[in-house]
N, C-alpha and C. Protein backbone atom coordinates (compact mmCIF):
# COMPACT_ATOMS: atom_id res chain seq x y z
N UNK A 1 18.72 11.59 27.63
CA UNK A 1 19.95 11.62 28.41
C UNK A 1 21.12 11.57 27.47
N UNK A 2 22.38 12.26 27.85
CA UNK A 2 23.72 12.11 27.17
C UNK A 2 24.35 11.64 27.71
N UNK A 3 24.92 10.83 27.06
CA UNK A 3 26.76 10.82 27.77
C UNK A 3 27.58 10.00 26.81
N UNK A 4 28.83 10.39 27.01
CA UNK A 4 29.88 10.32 25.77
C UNK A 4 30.31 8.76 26.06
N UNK A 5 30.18 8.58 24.80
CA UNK A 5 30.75 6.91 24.57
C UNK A 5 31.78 6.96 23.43
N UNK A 6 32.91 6.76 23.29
CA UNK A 6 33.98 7.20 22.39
C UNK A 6 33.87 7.96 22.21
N UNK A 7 33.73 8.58 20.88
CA UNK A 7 33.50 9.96 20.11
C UNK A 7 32.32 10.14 19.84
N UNK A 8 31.08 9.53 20.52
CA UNK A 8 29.95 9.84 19.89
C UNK A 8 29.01 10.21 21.23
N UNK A 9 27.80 9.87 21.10
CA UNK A 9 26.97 10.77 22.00
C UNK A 9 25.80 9.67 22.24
N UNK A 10 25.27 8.68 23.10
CA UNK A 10 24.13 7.98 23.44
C UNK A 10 23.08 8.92 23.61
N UNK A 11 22.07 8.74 23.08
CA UNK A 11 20.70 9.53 23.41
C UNK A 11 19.76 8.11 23.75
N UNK A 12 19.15 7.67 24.73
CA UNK A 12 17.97 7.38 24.94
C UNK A 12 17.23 7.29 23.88
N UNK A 13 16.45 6.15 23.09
CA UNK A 13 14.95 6.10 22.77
C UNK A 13 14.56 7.15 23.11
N UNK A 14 14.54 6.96 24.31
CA UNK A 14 12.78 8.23 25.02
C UNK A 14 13.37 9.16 25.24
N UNK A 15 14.43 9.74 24.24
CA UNK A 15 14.79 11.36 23.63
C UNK A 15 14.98 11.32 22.32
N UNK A 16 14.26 10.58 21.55
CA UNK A 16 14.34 10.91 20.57
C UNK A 16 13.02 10.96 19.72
N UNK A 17 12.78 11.28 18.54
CA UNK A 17 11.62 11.18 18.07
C UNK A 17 11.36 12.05 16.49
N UNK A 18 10.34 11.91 15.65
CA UNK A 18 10.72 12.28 14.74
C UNK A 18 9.36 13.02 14.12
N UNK A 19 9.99 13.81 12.86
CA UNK A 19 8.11 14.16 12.11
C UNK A 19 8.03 13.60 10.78
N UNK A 20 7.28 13.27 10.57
CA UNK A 20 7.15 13.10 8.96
C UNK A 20 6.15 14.17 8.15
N UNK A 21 6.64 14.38 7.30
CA UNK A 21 6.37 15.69 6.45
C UNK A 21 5.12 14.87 5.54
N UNK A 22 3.67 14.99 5.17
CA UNK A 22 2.96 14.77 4.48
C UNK A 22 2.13 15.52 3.59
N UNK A 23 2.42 16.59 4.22
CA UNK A 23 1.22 18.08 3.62
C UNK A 23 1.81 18.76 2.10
N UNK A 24 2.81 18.33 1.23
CA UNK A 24 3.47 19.06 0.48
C UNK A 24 2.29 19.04 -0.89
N UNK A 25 2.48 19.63 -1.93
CA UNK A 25 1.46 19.66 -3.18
C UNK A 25 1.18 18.88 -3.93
N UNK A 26 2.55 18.47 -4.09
CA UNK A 26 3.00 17.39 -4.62
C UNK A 26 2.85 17.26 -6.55
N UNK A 27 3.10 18.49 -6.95
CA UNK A 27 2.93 18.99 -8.15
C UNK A 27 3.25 18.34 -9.37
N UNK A 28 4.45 18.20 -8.81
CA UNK A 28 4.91 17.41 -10.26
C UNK A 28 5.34 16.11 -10.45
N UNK A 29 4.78 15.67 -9.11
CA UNK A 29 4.62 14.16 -9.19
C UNK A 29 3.10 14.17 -9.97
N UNK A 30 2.30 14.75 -10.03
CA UNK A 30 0.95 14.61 -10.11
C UNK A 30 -0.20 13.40 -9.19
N UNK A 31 0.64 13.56 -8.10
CA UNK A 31 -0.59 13.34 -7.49
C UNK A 31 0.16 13.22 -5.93
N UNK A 32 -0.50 13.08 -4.77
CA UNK A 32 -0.44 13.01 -3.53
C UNK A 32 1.40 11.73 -2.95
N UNK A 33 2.37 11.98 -3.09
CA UNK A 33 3.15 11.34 -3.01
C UNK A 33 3.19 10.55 -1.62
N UNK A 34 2.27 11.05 -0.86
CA UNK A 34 2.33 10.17 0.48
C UNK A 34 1.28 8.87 0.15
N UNK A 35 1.02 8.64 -1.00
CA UNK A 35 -0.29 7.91 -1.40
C UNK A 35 0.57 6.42 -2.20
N UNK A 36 2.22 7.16 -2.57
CA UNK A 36 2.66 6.05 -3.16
C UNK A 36 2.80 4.54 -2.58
N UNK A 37 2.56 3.66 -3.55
CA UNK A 37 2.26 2.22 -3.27
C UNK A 37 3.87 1.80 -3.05
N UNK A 38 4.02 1.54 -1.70
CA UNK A 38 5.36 0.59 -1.76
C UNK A 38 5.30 -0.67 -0.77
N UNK A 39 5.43 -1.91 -1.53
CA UNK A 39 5.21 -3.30 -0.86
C UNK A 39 3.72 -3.11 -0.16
N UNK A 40 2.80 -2.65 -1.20
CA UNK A 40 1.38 -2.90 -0.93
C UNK A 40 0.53 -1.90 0.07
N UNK A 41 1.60 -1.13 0.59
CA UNK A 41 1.11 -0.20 1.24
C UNK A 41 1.91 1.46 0.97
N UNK A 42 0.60 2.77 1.74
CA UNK A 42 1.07 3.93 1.03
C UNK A 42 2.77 4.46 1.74
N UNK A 43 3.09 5.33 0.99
CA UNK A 43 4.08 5.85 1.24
C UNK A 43 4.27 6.10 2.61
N UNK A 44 3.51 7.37 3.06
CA UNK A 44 3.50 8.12 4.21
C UNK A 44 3.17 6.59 5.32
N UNK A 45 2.64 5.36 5.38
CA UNK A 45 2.31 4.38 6.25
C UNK A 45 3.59 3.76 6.38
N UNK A 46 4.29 3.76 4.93
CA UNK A 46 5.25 2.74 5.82
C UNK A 46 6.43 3.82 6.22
N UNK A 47 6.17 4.93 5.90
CA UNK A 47 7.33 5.23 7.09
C UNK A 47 7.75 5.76 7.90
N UNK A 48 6.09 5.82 8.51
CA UNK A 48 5.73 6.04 10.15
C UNK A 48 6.09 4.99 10.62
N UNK A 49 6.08 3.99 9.85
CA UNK A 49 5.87 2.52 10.38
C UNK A 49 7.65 2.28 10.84
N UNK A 50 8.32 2.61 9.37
CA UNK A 50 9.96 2.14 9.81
C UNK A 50 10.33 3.31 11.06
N UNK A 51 10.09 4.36 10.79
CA UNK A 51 10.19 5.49 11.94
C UNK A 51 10.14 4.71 13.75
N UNK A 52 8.53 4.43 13.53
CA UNK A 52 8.23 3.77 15.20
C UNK A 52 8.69 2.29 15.22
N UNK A 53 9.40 1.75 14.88
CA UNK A 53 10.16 0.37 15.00
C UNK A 53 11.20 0.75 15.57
N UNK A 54 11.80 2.13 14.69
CA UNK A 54 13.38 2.10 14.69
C UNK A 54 13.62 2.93 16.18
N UNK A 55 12.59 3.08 16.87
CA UNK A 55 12.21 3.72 18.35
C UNK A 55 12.28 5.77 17.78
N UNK A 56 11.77 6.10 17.02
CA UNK A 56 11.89 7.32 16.73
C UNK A 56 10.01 7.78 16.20
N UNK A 57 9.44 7.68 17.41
CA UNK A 57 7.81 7.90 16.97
C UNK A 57 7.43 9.00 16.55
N UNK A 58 6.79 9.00 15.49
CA UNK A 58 6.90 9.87 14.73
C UNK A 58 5.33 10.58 14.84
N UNK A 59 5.74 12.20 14.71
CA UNK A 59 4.35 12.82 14.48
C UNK A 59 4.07 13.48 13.33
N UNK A 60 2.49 13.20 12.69
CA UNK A 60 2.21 13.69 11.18
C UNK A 60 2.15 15.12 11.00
N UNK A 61 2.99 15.23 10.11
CA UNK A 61 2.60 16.91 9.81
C UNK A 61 1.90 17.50 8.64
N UNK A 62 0.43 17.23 8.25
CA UNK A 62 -0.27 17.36 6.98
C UNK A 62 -1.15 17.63 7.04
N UNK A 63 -1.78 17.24 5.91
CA UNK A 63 -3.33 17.42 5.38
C UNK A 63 -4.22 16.33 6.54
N UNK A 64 -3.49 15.44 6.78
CA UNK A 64 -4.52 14.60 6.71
C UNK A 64 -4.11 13.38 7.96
N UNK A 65 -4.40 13.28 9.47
CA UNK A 65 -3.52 11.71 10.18
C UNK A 65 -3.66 10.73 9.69
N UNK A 66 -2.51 10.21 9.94
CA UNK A 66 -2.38 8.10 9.85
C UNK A 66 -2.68 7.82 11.39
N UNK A 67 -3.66 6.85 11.15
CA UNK A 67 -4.26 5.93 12.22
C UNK A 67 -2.77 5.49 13.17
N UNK A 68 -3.47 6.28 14.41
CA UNK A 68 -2.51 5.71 15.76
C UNK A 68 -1.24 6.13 15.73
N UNK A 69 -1.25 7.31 15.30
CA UNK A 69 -0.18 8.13 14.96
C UNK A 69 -0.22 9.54 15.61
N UNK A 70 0.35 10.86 16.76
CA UNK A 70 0.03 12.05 16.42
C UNK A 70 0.08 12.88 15.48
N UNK A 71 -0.72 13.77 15.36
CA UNK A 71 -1.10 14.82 14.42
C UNK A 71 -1.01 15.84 14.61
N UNK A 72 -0.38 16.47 13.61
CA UNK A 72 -0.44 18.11 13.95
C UNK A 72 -0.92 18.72 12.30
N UNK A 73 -1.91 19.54 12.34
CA UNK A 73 -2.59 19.81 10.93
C UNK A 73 -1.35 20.85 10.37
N UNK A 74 -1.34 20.48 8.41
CA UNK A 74 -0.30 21.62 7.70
C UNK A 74 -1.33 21.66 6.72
N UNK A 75 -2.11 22.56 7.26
CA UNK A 75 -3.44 22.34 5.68
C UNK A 75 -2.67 23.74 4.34
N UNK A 76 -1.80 24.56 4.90
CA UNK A 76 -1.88 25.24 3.76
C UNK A 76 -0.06 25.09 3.04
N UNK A 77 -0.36 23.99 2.12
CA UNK A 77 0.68 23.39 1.03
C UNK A 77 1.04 24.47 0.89
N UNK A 78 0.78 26.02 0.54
CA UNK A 78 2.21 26.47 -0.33
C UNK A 78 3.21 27.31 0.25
N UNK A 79 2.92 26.96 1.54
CA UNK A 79 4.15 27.48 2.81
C UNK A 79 5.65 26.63 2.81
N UNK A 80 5.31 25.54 2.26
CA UNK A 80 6.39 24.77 2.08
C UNK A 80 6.61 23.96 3.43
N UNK A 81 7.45 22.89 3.03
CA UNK A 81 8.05 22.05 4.49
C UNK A 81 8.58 22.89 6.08
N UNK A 82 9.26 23.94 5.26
CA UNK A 82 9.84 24.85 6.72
C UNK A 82 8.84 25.25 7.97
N UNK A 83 7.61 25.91 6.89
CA UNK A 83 6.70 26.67 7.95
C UNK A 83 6.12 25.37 8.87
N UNK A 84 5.85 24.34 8.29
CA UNK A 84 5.07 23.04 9.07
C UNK A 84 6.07 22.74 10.25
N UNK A 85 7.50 22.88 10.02
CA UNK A 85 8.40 23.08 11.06
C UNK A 85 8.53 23.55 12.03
N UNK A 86 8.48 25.24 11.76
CA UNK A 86 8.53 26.02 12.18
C UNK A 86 6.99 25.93 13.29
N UNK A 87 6.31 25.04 13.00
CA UNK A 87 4.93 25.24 14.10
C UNK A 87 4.92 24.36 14.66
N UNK A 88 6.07 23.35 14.59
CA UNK A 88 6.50 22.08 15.48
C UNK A 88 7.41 22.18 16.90
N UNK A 89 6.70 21.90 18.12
CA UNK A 89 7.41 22.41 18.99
C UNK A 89 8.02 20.92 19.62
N UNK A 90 9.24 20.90 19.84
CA UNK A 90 10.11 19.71 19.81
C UNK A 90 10.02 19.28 20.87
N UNK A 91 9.90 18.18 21.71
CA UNK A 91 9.75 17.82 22.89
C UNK A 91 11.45 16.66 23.70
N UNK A 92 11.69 16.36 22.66
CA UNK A 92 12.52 15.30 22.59
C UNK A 92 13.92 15.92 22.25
N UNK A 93 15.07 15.69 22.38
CA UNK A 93 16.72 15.74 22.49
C UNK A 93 16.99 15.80 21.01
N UNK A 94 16.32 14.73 20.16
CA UNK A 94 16.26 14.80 18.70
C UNK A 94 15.58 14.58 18.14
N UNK A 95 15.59 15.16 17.07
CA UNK A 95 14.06 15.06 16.17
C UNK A 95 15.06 14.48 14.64
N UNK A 96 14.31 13.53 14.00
CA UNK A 96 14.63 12.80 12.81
C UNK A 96 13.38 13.66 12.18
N UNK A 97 13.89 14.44 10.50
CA UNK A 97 12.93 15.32 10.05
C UNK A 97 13.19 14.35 8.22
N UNK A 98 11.71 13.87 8.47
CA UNK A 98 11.74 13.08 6.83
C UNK A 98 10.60 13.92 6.41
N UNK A 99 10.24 13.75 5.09
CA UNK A 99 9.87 13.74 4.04
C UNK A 99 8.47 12.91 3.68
N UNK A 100 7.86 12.80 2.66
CA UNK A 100 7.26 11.30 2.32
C UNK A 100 7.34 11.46 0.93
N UNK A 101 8.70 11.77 0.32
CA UNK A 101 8.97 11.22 -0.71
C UNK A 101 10.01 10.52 -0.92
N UNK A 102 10.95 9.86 0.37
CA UNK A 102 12.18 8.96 0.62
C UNK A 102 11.59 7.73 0.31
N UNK A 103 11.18 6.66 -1.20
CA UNK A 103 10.83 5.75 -1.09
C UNK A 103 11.23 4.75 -0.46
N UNK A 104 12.85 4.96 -0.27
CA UNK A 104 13.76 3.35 -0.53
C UNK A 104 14.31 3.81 1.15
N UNK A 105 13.75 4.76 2.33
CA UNK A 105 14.46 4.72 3.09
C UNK A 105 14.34 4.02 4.30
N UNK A 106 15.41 3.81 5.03
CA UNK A 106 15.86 2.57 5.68
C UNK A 106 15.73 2.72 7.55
N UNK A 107 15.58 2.15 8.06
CA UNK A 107 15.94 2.96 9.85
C UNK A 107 17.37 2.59 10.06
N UNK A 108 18.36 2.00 9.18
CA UNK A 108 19.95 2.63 9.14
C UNK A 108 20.45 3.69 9.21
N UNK A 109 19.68 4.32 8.06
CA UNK A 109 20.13 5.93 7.68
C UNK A 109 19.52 6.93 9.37
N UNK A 110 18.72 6.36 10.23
CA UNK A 110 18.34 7.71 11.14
C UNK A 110 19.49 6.89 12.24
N UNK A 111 19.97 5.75 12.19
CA UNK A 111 20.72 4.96 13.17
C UNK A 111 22.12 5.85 12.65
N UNK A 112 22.87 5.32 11.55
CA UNK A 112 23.74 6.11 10.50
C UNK A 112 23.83 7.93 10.93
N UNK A 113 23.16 8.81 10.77
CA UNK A 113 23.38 10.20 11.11
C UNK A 113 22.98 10.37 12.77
N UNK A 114 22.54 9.64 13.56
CA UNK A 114 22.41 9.87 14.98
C UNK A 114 24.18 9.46 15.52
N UNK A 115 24.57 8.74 14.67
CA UNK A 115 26.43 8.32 15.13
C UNK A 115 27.40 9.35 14.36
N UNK A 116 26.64 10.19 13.86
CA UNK A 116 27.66 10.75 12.78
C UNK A 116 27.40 12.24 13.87
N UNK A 117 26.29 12.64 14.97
CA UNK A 117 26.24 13.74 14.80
C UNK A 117 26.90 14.51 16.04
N UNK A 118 27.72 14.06 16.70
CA UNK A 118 28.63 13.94 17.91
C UNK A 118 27.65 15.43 18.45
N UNK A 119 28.36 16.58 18.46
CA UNK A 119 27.97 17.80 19.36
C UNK A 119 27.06 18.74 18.50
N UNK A 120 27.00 18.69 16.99
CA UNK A 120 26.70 18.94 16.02
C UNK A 120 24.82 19.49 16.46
N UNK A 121 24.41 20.67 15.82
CA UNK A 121 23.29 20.46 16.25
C UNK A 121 21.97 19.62 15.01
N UNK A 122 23.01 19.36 13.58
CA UNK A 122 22.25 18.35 13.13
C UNK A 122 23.14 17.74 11.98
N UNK A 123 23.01 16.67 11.43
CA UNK A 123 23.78 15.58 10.64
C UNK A 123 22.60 16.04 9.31
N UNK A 124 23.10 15.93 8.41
CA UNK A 124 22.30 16.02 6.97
C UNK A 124 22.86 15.55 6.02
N UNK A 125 22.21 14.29 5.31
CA UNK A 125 23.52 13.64 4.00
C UNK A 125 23.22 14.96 3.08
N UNK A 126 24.55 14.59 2.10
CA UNK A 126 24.90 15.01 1.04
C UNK A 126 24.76 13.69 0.31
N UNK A 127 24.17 13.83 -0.96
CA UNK A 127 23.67 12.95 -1.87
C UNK A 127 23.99 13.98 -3.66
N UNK A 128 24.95 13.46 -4.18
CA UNK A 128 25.69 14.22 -5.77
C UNK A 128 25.63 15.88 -5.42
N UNK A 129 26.37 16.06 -3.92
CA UNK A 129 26.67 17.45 -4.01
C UNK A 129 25.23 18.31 -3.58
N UNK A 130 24.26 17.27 -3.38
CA UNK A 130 23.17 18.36 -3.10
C UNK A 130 22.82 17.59 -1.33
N UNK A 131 22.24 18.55 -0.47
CA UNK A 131 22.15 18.29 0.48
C UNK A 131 20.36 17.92 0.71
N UNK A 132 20.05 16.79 1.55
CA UNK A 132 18.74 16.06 1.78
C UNK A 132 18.19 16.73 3.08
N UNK A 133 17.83 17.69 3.59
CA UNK A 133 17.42 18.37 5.02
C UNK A 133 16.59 17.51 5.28
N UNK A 134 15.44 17.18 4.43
CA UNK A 134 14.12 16.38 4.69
C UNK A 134 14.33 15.40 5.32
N UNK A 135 15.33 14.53 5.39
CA UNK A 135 15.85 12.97 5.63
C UNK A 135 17.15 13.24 6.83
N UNK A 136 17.06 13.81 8.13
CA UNK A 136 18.27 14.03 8.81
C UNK A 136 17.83 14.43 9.94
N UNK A 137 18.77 14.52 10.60
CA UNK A 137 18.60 14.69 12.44
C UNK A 137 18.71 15.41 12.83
N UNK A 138 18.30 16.39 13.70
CA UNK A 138 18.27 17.68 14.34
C UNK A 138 18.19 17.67 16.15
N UNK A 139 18.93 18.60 16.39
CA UNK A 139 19.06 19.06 17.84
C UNK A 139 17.45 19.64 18.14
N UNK A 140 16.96 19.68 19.21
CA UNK A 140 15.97 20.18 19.80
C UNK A 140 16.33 21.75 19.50
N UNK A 141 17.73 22.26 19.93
CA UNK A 141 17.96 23.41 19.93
C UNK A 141 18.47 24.08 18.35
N UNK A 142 18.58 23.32 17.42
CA UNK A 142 18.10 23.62 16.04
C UNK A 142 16.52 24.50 15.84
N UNK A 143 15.72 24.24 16.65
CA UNK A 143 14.41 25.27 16.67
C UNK A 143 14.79 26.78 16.56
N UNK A 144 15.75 26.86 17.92
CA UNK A 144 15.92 27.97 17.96
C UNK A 144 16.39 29.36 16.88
N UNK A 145 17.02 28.72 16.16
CA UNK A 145 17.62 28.81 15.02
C UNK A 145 16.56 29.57 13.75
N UNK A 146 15.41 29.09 14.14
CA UNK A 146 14.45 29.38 13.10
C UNK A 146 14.06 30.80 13.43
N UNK A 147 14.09 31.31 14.67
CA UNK A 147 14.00 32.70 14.43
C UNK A 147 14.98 33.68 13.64
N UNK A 148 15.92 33.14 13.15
CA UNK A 148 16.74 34.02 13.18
C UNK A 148 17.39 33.77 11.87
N UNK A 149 15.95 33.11 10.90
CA UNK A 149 16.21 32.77 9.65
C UNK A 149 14.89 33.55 8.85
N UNK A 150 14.87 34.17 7.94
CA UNK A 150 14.10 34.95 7.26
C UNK A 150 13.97 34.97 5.77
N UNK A 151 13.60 33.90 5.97
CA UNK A 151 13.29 32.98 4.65
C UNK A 151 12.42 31.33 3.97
N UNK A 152 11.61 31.57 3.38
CA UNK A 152 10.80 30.18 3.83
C UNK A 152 11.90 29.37 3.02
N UNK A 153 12.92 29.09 3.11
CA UNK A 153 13.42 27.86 2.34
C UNK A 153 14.47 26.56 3.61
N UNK A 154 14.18 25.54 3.37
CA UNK A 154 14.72 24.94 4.61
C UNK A 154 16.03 25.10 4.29
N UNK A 155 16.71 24.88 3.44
CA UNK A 155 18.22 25.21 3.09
C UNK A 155 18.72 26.05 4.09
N UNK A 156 17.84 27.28 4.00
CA UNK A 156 18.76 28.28 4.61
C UNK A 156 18.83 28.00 5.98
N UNK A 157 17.55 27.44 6.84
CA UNK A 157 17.86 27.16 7.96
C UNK A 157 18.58 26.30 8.69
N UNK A 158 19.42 25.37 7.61
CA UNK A 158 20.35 24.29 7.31
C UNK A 158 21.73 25.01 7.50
N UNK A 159 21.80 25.86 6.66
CA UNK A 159 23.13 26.49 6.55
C UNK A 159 23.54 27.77 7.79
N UNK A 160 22.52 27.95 8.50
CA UNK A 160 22.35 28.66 9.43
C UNK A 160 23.07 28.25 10.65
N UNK A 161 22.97 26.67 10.66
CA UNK A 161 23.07 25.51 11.85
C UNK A 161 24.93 25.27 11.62
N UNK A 162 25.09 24.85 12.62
CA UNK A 162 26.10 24.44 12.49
C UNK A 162 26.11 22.60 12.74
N UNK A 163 25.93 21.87 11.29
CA UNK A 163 25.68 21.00 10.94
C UNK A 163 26.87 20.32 10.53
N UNK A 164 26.62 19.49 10.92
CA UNK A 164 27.47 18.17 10.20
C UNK A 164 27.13 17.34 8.97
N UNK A 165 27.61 17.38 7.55
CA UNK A 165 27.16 16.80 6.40
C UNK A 165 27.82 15.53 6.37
N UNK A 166 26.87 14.61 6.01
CA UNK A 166 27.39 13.34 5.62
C UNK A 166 27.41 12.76 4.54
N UNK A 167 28.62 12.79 3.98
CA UNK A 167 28.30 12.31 2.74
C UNK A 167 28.13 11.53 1.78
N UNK A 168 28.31 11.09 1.00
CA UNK A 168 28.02 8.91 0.22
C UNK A 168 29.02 8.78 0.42
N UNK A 169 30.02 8.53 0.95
CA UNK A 169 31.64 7.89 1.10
C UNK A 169 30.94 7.54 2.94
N UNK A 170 30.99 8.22 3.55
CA UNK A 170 30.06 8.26 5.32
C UNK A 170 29.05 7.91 5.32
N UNK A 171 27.98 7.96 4.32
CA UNK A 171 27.31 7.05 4.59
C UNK A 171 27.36 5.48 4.57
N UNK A 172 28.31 5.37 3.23
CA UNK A 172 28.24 3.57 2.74
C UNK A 172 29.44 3.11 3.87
N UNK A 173 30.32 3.59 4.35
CA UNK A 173 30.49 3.50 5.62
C UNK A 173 30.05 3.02 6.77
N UNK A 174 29.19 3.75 7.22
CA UNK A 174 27.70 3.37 7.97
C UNK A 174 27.00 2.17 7.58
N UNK A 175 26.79 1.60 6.70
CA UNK A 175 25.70 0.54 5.90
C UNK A 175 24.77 1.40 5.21
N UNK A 176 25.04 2.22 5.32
CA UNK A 176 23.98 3.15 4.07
C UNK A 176 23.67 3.46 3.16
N UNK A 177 23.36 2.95 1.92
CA UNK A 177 22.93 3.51 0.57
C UNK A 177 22.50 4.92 0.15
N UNK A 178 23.54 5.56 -0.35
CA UNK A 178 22.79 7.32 -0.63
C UNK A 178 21.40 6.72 -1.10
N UNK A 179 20.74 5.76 -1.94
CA UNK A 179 19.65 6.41 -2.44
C UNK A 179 18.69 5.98 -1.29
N UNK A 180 18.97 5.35 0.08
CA UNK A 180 17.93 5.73 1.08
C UNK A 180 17.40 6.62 1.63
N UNK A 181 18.42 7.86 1.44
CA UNK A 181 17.94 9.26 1.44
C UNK A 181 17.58 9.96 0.47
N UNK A 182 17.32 9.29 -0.68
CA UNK A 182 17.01 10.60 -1.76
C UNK A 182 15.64 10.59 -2.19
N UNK A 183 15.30 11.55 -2.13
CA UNK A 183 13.93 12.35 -2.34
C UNK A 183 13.38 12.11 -3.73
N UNK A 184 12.54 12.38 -3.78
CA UNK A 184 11.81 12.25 -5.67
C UNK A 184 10.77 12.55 -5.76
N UNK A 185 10.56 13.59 -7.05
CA UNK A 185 9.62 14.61 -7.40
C UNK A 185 8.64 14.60 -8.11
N UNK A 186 9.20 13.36 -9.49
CA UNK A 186 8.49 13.47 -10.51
C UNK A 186 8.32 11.54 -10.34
N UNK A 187 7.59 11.30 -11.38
CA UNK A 187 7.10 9.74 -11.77
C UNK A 187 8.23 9.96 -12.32
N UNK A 188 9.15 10.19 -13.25
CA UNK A 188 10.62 9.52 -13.90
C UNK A 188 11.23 9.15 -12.33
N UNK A 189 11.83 10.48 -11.67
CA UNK A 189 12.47 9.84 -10.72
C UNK A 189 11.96 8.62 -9.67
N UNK A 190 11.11 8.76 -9.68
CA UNK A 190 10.58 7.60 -8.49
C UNK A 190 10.78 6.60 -9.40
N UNK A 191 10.61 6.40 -11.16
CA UNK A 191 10.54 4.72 -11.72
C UNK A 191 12.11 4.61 -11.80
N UNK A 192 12.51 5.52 -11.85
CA UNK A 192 13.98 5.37 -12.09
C UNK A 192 14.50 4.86 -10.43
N UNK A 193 14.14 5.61 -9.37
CA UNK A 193 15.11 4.71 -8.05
C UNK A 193 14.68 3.55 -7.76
N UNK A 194 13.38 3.33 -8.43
CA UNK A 194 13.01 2.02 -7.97
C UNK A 194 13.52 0.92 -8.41
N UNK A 195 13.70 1.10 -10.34
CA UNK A 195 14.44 0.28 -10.69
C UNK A 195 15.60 -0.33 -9.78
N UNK A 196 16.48 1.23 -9.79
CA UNK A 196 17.85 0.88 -9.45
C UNK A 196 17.97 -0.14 -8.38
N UNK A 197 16.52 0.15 -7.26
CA UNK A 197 16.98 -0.80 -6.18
C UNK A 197 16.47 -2.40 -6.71
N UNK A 198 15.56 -2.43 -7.70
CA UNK A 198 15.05 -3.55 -8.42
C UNK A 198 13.75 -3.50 -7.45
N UNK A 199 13.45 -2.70 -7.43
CA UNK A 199 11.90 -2.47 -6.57
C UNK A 199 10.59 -2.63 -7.76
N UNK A 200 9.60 -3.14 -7.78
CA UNK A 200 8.57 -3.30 -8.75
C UNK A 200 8.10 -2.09 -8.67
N UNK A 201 7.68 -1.28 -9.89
CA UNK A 201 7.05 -0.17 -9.37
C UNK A 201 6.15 -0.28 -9.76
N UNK A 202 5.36 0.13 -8.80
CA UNK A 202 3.60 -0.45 -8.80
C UNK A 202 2.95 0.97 -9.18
C-alpha cells in the first residue's frame, strides 16, 4: 500500500521484499564469497538473516538455498548478476537488490534508501563517485525496464531507470555509513573494510 506522509512514501512490510544475489564466480576473491566468515557465521546467512528482521524477506538467487529461505536456482555464473534478475519475477511494491559481498551491511541502509526514494523507481548509493546497484531499492516496475535494455551489465539497467542516487553526504545523514554499502572483490579489499570498521577478519 501507498500513501504520502510528508515527502516520502509508506510502503507496508507486506510490500516489500528483497533478493540476495549468491550465484556470482567469485574470481578474484578466490573463493565462494557467500562462504565469508562474519561473527561466526557465512556471508550469504547473515544477510538473509539482517534482510528478514529488517521485514524485507528475502529470496536466494544461486547456486545453492539457505535453509528456510526461498529459492530460485542461478546455476550459470557467467551471465552475471543482471540475468539472475532478469528471471526474477517481483511480487512485492519493492524489491531491496543486495549482493553477498556487502560485508559490513546494515538494515539502516535498506530503511535509509526506502526514505530517500519518494516516486523514484529506485534509490542507489553512490559510494567515491561509483554507484552500488547490488545494495539498493527498486520499484516492482523497474522490471519492466529490463526489456528495453540490451546489455548484460546492471549499470546500464540503472541508468535506464529513472533513479534517485544517494550519496555519502545522504547517506551519513540517514545514519548510514557508505562502507555499509560497499561491495568487495578481492581478499585486500575485504581485509582492508574490515579493518576500517575494526572487524576481526577471520
Amino acid at each position: 500500500m501507498e500513501g504520502q506522509v510528508g515527502a516520502h512514501y509508506d510502503i507496508d512490510h507486506a510490500d516489500q521484499s528483497s533478493v540476495l544475489l549468491t550465484g556470482g564466480a567469485s574470481r578474484r576473491m578466490g573463493f565462494d564469497k557467500a562462504l565469508i566468515s562474519m561473527g561466526g557465521e557465512p556471508l550469504a546467512v547473515r544477510l538473509a538473516r539482517i534482510l528478514r528482521e529488517a521485514g524485507w524477506e528475502p529470496t536466494i538467487l544461486g547456486r545453492a538455498p539457505l535453509d528456510g529461505y526461498r529459492f530460485q536456482p542461478d546455476d550459470e555464473v557467467e551471465r552475471g548478476p543482471l540475468a539472475a534478475i532478469c528471471d526474477f519475477a517481483p511480487t512485492s511494491q519493492l524489491v531491496f537488490v543486495l549482493s553477498c559481498d556487502v560485508p559490513l551491511f546494515d538494515r539502516a541502509v535498506a530503511r535509509a534508501l526506502k526514505s530517500c526514494l519518494g516516486e523514484k523507481e529506485a534509490a542507489v548509493p553512490s559510494i567515491n563517485g561509483r554507484l552500488q546497484p547490488l545494495c539498493a531499492v527498486y520499484r516492482r516496475g523497474a522490471w519492466e525496464r529490463l526489456r528495453d535494455v540490451d546489455s548484460p551489465r546492471i549499470i546500464d539497467w540503472v541508468e535506464a531507470l529513472d533513479a534517485e542516487i544517494v550519496n555519502e553526504s545522504d547517506l551519513l545523514r540517514h545514519g548510514v555509513q557508505p562502507d555499509w554499502c560497499r561491495g568487495v572483490n578481492t581478499p585486500s579489499e575485504l581485509k582492508t573494510l574490515l579493518e576500517s570498521a575494526n572487524w576481526a577478519v577471520e
